[in-house]
PDB file of N, CA and C in Angstrom:
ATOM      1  N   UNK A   1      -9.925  14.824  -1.645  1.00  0.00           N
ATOM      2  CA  UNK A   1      -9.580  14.414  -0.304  1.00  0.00           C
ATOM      3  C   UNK A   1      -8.131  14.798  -0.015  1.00  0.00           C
ATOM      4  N   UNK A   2      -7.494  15.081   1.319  1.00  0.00           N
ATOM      5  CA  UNK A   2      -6.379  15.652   1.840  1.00  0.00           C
ATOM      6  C   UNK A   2      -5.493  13.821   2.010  1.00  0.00           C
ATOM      7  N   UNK A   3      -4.351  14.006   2.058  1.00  0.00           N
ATOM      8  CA  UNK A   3      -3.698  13.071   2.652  1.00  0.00           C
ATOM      9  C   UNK A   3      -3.185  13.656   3.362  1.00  0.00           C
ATOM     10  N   UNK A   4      -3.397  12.398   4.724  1.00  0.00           N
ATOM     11  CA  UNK A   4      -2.789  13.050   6.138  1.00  0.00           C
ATOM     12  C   UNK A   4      -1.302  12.850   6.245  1.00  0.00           C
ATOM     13  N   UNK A   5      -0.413  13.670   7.025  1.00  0.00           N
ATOM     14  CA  UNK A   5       0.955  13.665   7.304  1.00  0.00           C
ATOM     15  C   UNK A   5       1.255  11.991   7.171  1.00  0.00           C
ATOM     16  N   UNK A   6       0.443  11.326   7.648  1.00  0.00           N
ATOM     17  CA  UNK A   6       0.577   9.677   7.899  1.00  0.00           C
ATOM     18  C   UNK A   6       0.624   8.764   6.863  1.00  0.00           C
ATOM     19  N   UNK A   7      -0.398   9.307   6.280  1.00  0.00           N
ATOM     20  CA  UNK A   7      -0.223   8.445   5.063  1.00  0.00           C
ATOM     21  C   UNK A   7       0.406   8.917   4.368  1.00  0.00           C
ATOM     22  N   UNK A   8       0.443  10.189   3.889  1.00  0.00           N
ATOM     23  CA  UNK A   8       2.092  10.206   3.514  1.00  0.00           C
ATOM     24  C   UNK A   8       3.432   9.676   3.635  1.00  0.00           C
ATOM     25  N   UNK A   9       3.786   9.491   4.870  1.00  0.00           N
ATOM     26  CA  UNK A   9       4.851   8.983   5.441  1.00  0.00           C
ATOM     27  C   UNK A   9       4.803   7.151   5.125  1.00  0.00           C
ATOM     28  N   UNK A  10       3.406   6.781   5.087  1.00  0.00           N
ATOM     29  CA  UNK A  10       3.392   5.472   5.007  1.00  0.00           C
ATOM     30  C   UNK A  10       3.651   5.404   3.131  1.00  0.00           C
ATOM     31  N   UNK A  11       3.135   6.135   2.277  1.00  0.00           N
ATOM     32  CA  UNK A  11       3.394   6.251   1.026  1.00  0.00           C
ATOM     33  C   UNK A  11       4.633   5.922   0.246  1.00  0.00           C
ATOM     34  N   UNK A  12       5.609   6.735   1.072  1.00  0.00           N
ATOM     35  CA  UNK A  12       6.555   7.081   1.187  1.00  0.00           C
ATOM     36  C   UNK A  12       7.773   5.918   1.192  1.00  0.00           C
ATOM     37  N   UNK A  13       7.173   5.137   2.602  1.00  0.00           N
ATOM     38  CA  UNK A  13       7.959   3.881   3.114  1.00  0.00           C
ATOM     39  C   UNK A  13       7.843   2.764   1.741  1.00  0.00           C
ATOM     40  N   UNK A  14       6.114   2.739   1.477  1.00  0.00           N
ATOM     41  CA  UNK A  14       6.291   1.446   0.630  1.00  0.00           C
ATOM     42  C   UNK A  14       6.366   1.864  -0.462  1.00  0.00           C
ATOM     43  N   UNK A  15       6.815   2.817  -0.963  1.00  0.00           N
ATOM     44  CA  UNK A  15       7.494   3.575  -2.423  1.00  0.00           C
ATOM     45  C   UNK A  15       9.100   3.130  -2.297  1.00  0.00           C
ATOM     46  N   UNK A  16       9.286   3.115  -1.312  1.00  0.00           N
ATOM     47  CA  UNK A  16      11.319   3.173  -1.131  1.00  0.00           C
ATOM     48  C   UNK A  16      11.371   1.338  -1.052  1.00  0.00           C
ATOM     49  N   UNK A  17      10.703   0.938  -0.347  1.00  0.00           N
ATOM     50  CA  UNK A  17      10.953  -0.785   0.100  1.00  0.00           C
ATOM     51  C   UNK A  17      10.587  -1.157  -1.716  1.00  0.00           C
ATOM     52  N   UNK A  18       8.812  -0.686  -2.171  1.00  0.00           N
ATOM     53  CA  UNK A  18       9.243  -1.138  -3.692  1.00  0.00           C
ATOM     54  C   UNK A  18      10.019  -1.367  -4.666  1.00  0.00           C
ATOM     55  N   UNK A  19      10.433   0.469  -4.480  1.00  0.00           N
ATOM     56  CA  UNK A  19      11.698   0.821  -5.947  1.00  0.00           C
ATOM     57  C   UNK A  19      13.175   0.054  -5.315  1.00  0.00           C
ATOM     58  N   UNK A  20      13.388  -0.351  -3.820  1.00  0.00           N
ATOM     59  CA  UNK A  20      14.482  -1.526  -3.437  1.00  0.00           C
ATOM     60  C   UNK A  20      14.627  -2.520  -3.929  1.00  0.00           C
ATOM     61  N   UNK A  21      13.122  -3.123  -3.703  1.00  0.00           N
ATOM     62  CA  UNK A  21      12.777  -4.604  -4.344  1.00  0.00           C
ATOM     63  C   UNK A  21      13.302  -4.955  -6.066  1.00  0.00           C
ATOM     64  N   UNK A  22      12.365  -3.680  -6.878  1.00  0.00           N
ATOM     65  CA  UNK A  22      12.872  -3.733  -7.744  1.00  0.00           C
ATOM     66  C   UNK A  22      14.623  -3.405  -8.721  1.00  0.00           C
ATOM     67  N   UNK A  23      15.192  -2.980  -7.889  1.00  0.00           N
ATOM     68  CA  UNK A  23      16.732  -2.562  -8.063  1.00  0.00           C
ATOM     69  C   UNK A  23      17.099  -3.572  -7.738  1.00  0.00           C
ATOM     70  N   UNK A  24      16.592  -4.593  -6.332  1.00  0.00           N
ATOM     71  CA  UNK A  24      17.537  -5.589  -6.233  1.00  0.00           C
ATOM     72  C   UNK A  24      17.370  -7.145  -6.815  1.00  0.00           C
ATOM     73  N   UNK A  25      15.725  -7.213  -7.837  1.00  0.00           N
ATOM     74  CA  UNK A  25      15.345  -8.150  -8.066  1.00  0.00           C
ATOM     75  C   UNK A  25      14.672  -8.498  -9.342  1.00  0.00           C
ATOM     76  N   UNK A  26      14.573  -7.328  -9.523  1.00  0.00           N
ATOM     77  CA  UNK A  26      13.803  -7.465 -11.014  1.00  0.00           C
ATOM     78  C   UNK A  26      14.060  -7.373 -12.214  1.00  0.00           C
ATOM     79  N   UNK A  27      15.178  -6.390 -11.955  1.00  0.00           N
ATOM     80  CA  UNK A  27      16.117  -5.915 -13.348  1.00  0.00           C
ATOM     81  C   UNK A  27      15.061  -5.433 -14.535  1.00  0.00           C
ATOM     82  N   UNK A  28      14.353  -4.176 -13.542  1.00  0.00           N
ATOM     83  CA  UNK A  28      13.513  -3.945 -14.890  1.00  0.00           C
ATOM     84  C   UNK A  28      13.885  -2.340 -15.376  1.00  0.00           C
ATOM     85  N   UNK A  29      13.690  -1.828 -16.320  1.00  0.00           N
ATOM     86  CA  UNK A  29      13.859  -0.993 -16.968  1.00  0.00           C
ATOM     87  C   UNK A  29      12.987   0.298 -16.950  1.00  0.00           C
ATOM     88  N   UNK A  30      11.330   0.036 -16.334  1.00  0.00           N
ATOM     89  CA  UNK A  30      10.990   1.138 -16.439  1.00  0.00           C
ATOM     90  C   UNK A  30       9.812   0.708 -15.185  1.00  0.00           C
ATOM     91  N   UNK A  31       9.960   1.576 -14.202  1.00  0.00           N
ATOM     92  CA  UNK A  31       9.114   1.700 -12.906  1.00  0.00           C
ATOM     93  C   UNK A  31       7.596   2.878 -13.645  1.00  0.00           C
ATOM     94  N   UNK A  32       6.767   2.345 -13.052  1.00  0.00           N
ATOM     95  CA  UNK A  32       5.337   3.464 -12.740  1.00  0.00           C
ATOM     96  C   UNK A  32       4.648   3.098 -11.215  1.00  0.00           C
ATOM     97  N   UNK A  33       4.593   4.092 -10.901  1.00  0.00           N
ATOM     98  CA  UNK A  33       3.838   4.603  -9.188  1.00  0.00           C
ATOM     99  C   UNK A  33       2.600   5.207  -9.373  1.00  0.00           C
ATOM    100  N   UNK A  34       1.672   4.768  -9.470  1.00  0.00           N
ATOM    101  CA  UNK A  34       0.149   5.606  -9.397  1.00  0.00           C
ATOM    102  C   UNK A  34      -0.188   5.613  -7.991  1.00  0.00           C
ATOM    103  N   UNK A  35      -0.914   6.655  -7.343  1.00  0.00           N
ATOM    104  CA  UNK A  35      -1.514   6.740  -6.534  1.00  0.00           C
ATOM    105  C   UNK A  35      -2.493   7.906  -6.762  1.00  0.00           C
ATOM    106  N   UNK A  36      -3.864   7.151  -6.449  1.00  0.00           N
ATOM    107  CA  UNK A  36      -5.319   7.888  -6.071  1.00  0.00           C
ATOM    108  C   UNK A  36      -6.116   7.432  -5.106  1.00  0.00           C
ATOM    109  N   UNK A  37      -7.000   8.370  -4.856  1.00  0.00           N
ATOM    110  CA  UNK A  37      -8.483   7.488  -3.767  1.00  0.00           C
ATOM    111  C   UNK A  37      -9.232   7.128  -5.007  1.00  0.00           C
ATOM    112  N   UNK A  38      -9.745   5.787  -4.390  1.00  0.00           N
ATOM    113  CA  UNK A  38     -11.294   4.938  -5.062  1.00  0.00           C
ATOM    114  C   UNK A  38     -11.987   4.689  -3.719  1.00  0.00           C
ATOM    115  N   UNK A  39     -13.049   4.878  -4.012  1.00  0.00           N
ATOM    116  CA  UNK A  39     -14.289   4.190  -2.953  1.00  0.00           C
ATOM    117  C   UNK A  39     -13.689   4.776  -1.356  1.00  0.00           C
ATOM    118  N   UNK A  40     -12.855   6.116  -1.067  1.00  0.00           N
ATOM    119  CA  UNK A  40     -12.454   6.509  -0.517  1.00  0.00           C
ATOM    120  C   UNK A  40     -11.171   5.631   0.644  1.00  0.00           C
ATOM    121  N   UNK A  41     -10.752   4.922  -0.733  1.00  0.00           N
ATOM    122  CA  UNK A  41      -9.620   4.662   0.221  1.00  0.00           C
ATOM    123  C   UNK A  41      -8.678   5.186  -0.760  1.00  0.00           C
ATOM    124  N   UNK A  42      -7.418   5.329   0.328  1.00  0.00           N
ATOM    125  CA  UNK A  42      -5.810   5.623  -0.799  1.00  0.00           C
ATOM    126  C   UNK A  42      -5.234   4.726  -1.339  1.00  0.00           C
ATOM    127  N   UNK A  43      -4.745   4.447  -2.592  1.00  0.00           N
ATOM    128  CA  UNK A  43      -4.613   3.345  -3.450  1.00  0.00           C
ATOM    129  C   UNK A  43      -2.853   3.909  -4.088  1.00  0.00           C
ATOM    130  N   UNK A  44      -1.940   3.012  -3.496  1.00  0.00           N
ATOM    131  CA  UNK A  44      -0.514   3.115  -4.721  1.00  0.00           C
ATOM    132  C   UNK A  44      -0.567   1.617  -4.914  1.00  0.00           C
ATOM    133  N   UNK A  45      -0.288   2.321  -6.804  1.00  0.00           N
ATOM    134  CA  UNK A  45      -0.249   0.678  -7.414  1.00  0.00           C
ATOM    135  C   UNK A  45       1.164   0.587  -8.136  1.00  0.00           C
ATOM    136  N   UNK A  46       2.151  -0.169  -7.839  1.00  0.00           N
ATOM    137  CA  UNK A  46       3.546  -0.041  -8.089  1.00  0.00           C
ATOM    138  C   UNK A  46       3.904  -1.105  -9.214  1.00  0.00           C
ATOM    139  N   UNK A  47       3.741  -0.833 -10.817  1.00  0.00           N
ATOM    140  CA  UNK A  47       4.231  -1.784 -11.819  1.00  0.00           C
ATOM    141  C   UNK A  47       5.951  -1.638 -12.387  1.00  0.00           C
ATOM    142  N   UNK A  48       6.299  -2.455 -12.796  1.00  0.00           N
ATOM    143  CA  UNK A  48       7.359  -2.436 -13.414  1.00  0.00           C
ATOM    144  C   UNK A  48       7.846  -3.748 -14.405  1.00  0.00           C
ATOM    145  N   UNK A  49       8.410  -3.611 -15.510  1.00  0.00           N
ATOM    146  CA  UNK A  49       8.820  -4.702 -16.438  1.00  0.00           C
ATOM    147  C   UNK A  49       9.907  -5.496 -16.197  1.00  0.00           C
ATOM    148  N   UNK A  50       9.717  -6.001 -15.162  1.00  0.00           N
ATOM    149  CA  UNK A  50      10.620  -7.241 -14.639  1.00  0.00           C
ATOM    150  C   UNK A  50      10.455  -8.213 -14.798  1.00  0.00           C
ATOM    151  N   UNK A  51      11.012  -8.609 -14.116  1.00  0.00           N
ATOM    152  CA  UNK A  51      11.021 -10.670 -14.057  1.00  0.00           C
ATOM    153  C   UNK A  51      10.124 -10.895 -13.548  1.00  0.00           C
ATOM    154  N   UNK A  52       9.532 -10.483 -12.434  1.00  0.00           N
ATOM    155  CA  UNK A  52       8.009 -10.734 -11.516  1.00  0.00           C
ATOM    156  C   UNK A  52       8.863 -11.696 -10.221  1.00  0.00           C
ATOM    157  N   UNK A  53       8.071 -12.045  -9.549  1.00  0.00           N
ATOM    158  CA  UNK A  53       7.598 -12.911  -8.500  1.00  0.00           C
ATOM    159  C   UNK A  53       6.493 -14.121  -8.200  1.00  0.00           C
ATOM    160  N   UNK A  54       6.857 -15.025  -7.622  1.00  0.00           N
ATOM    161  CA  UNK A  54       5.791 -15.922  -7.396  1.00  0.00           C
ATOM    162  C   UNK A  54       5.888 -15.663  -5.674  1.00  0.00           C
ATOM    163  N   UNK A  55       4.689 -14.850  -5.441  1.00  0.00           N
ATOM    164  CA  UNK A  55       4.074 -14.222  -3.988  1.00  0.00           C
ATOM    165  C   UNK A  55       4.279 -15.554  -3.049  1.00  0.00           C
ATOM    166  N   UNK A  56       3.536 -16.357  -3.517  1.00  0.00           N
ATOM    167  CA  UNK A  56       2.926 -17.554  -2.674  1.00  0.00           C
ATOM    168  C   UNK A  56       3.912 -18.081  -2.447  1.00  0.00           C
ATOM    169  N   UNK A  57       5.147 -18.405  -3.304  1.00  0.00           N
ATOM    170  CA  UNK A  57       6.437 -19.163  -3.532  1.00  0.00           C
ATOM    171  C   UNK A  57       7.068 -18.413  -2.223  1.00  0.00           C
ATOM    172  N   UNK A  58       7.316 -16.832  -2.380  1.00  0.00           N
ATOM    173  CA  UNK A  58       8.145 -16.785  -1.330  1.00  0.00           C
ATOM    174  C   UNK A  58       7.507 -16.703   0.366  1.00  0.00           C
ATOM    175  N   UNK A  59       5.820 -16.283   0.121  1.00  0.00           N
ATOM    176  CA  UNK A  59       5.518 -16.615   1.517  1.00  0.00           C
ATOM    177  C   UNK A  59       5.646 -18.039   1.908  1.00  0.00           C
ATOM    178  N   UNK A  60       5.809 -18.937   1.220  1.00  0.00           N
ATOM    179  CA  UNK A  60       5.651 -20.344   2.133  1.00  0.00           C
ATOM    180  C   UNK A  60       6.989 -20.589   2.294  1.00  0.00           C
ATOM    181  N   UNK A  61       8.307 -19.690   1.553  1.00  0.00           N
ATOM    182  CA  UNK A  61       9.586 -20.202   2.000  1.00  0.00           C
ATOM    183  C   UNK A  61      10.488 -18.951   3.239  1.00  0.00           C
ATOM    184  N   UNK A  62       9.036 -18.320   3.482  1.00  0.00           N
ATOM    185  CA  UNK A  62       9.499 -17.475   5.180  1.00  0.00           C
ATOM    186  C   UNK A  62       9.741 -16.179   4.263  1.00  0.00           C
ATOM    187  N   UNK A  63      10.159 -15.992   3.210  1.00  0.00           N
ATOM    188  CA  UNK A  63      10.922 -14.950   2.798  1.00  0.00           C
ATOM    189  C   UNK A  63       9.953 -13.703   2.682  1.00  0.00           C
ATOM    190  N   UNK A  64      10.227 -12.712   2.320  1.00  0.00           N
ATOM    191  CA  UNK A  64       9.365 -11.898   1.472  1.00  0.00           C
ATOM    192  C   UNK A  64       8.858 -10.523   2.775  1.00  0.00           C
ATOM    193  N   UNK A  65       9.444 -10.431   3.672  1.00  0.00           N
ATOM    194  CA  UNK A  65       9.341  -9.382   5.295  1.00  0.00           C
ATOM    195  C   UNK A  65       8.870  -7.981   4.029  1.00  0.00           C
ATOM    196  N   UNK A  66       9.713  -7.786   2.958  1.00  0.00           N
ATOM    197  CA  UNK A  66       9.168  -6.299   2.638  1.00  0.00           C
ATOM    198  C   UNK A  66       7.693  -6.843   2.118  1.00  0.00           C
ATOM    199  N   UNK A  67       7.526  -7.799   1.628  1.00  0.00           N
ATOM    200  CA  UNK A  67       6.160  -7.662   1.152  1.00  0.00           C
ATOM    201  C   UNK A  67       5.258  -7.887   1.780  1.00  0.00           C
ATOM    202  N   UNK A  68       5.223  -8.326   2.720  1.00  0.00           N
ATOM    203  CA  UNK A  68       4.447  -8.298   3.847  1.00  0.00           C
ATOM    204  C   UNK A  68       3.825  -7.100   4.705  1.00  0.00           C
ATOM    205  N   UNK A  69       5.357  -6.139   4.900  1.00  0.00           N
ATOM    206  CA  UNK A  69       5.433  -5.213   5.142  1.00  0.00           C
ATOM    207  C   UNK A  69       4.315  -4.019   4.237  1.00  0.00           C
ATOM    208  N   UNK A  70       4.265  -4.496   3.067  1.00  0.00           N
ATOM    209  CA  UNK A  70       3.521  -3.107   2.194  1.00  0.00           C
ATOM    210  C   UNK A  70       2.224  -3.602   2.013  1.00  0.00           C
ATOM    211  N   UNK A  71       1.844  -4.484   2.452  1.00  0.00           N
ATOM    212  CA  UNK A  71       0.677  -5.017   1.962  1.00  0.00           C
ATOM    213  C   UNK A  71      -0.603  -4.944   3.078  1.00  0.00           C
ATOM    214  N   UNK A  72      -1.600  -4.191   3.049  1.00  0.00           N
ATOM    215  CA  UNK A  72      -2.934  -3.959   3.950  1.00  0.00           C
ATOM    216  C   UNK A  72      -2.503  -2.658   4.603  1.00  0.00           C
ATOM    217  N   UNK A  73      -2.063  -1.972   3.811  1.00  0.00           N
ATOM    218  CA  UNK A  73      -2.152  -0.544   4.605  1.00  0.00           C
ATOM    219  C   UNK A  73      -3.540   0.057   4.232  1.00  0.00           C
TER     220      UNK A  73
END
């Protein structure tokens, strides 16, 4: 399958807001970025050996706009 100019560009965005997140929060040492199609959708899965997050923690305290931001594309 082709990726369109768009999703590229959207790829792109939540690749840079990620590798942010993690520079400014995680203090981890080694980033991996996969991206493929499954079941014909486009899939980036962004790990890294950090400290982590509690998701729920920061949606109920308002916080968290980039993750919101990358999430249901």
């Amino acid at each position: 399958m082709d990726v369109t100019p768009l999703e590229c560009l959207s790829l792109q965005r939540i690749a840079e807001e990620a590798l942010t997140n993690i520079v400014k929060h995680s203090h981890a040492t080694v980033v991996q970025i996969r991206i493929y199609y499954e079941n014909s959708a486009l899939i980036m899965e962004v790990e890294d050996n950090g400290v982590g997050v509690d998701v729920d923690l920061v949606n109920q305290a308002g916080l968290g706009v980039g993750l919101r931001s990358m999430s249901g594309f």
